[in-house]
Protein backbone atom coordinates (compact mmCIF):
# COMPACT_ATOMS: atom_id res chain seq x y z
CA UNK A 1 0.00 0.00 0.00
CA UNK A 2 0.89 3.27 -0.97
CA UNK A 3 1.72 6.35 2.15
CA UNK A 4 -1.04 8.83 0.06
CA UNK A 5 -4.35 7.57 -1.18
CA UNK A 6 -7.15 9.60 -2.18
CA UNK A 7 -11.05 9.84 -2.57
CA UNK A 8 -13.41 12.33 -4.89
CA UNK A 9 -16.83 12.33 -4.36
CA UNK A 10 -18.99 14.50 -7.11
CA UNK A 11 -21.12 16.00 -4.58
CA UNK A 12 -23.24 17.53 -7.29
CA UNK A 13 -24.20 14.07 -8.28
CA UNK A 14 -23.79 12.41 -5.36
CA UNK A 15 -21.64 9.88 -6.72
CA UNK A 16 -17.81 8.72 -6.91
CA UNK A 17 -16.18 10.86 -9.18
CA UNK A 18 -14.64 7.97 -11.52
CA UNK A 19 -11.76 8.78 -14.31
CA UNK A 20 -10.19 11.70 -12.54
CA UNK A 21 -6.12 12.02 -13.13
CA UNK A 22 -4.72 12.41 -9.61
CA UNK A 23 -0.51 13.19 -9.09
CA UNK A 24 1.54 13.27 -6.58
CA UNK A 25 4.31 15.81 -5.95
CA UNK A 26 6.91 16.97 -3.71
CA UNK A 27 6.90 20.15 -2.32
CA UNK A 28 9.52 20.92 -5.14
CA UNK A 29 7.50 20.17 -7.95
CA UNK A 30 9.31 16.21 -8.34
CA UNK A 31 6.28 14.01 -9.10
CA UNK A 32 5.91 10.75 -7.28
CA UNK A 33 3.10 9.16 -8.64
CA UNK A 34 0.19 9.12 -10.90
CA UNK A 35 -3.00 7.32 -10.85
CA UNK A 36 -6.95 7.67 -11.66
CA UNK A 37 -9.77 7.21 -9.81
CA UNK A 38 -11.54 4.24 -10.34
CA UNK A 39 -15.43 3.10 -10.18
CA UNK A 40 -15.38 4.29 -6.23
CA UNK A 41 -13.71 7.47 -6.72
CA UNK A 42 -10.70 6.29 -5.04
CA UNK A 43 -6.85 6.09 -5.70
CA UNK A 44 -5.77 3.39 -3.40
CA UNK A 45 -1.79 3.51 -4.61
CA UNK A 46 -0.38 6.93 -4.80
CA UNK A 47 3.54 7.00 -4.71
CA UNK A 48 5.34 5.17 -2.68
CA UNK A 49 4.71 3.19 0.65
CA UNK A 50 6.58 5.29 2.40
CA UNK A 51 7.71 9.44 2.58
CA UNK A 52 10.08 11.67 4.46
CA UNK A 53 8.45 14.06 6.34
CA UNK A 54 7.57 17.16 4.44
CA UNK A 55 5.56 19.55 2.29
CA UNK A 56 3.70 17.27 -0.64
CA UNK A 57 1.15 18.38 -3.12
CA UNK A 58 -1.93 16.66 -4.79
CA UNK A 59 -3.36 17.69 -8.06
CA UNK A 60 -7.09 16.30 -9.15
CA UNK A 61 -7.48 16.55 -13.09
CA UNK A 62 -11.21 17.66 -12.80
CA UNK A 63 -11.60 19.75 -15.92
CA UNK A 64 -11.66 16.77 -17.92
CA UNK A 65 -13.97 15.45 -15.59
CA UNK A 66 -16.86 17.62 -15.67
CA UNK A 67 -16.11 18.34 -19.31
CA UNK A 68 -17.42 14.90 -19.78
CA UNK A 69 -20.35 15.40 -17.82
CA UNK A 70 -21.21 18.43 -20.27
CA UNK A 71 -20.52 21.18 -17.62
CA UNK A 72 -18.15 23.91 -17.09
CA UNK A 73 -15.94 24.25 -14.05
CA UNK A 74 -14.57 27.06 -12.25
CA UNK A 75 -11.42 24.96 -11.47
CA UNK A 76 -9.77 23.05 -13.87
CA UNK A 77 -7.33 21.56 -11.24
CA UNK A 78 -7.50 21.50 -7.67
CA UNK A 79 -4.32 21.33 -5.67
CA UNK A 80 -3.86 20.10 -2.22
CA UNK A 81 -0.81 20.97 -0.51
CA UNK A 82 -0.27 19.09 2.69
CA UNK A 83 2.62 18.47 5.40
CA UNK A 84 3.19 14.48 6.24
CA UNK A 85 4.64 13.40 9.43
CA UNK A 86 6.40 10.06 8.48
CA UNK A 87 5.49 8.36 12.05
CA UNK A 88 2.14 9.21 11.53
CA UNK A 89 1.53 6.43 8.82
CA UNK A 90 -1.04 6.40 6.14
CA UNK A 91 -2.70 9.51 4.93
CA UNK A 92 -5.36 9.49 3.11
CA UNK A 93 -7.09 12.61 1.08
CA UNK A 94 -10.80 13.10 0.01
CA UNK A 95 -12.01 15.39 -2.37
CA UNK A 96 -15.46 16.93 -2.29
CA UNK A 97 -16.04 18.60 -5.73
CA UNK A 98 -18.82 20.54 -7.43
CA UNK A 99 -18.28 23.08 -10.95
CA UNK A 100 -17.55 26.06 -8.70
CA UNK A 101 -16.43 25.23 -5.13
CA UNK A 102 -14.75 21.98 -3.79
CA UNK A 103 -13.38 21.27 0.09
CA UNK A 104 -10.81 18.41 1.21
CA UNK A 105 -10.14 16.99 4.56
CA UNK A 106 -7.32 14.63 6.32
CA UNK A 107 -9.22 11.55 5.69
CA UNK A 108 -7.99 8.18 7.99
């Protein structure tokens, strides 16, 4: 298992949001991983199974996304910056997204 996963939930819809291009980056800018969500909305391997502690950042590929669901979007990417803790374990980040407004959580 991966040290990042994620989850987006379309909360227009009220479904997973399925086919969304998810990456994962170092606070430089290196990327460490790409994936896409699957039929749950979730990326369950994100990078690698483990991190130094640090800044990271997550970017959702969710103009595509909505594009295929026929409707604009204010944000064509939303980025998550976050700091990880490596003896903390696991973290895990959820997306809640709609066209124009979106919110994110430390998920467990």
């Amino acid at each position: 298992m991966s040290f990042i996963s994620a989850h987006v939930l379309d909360s227009v819809h009220g479904c997973p949001a399925q086919g969304i291009d998810v990456t994962l980056l170092t606070g430089e800018g290196q990327e460490l991983g790409t994936a896409t969500t699957n039929e749950d909305g979730r990326v369950t391997e994100l990078g690698p199974e483990t991190l130094e502690s640090g800044h990271y950042r997550i970017i959702f590929a969710t103009e595509q996304y909505f594009a295929g669901r026929e409707l604009e979007t204010f944000y064509p990417f939303v980025s998550v910056d976050f700091s990880v803790q490596q003896e903390q374990g696991h973290y895990h980040v959820p997306l809640l997204l709609s066209p124009f407004a979106y919110s994110t959580y430390r998920g467990s």
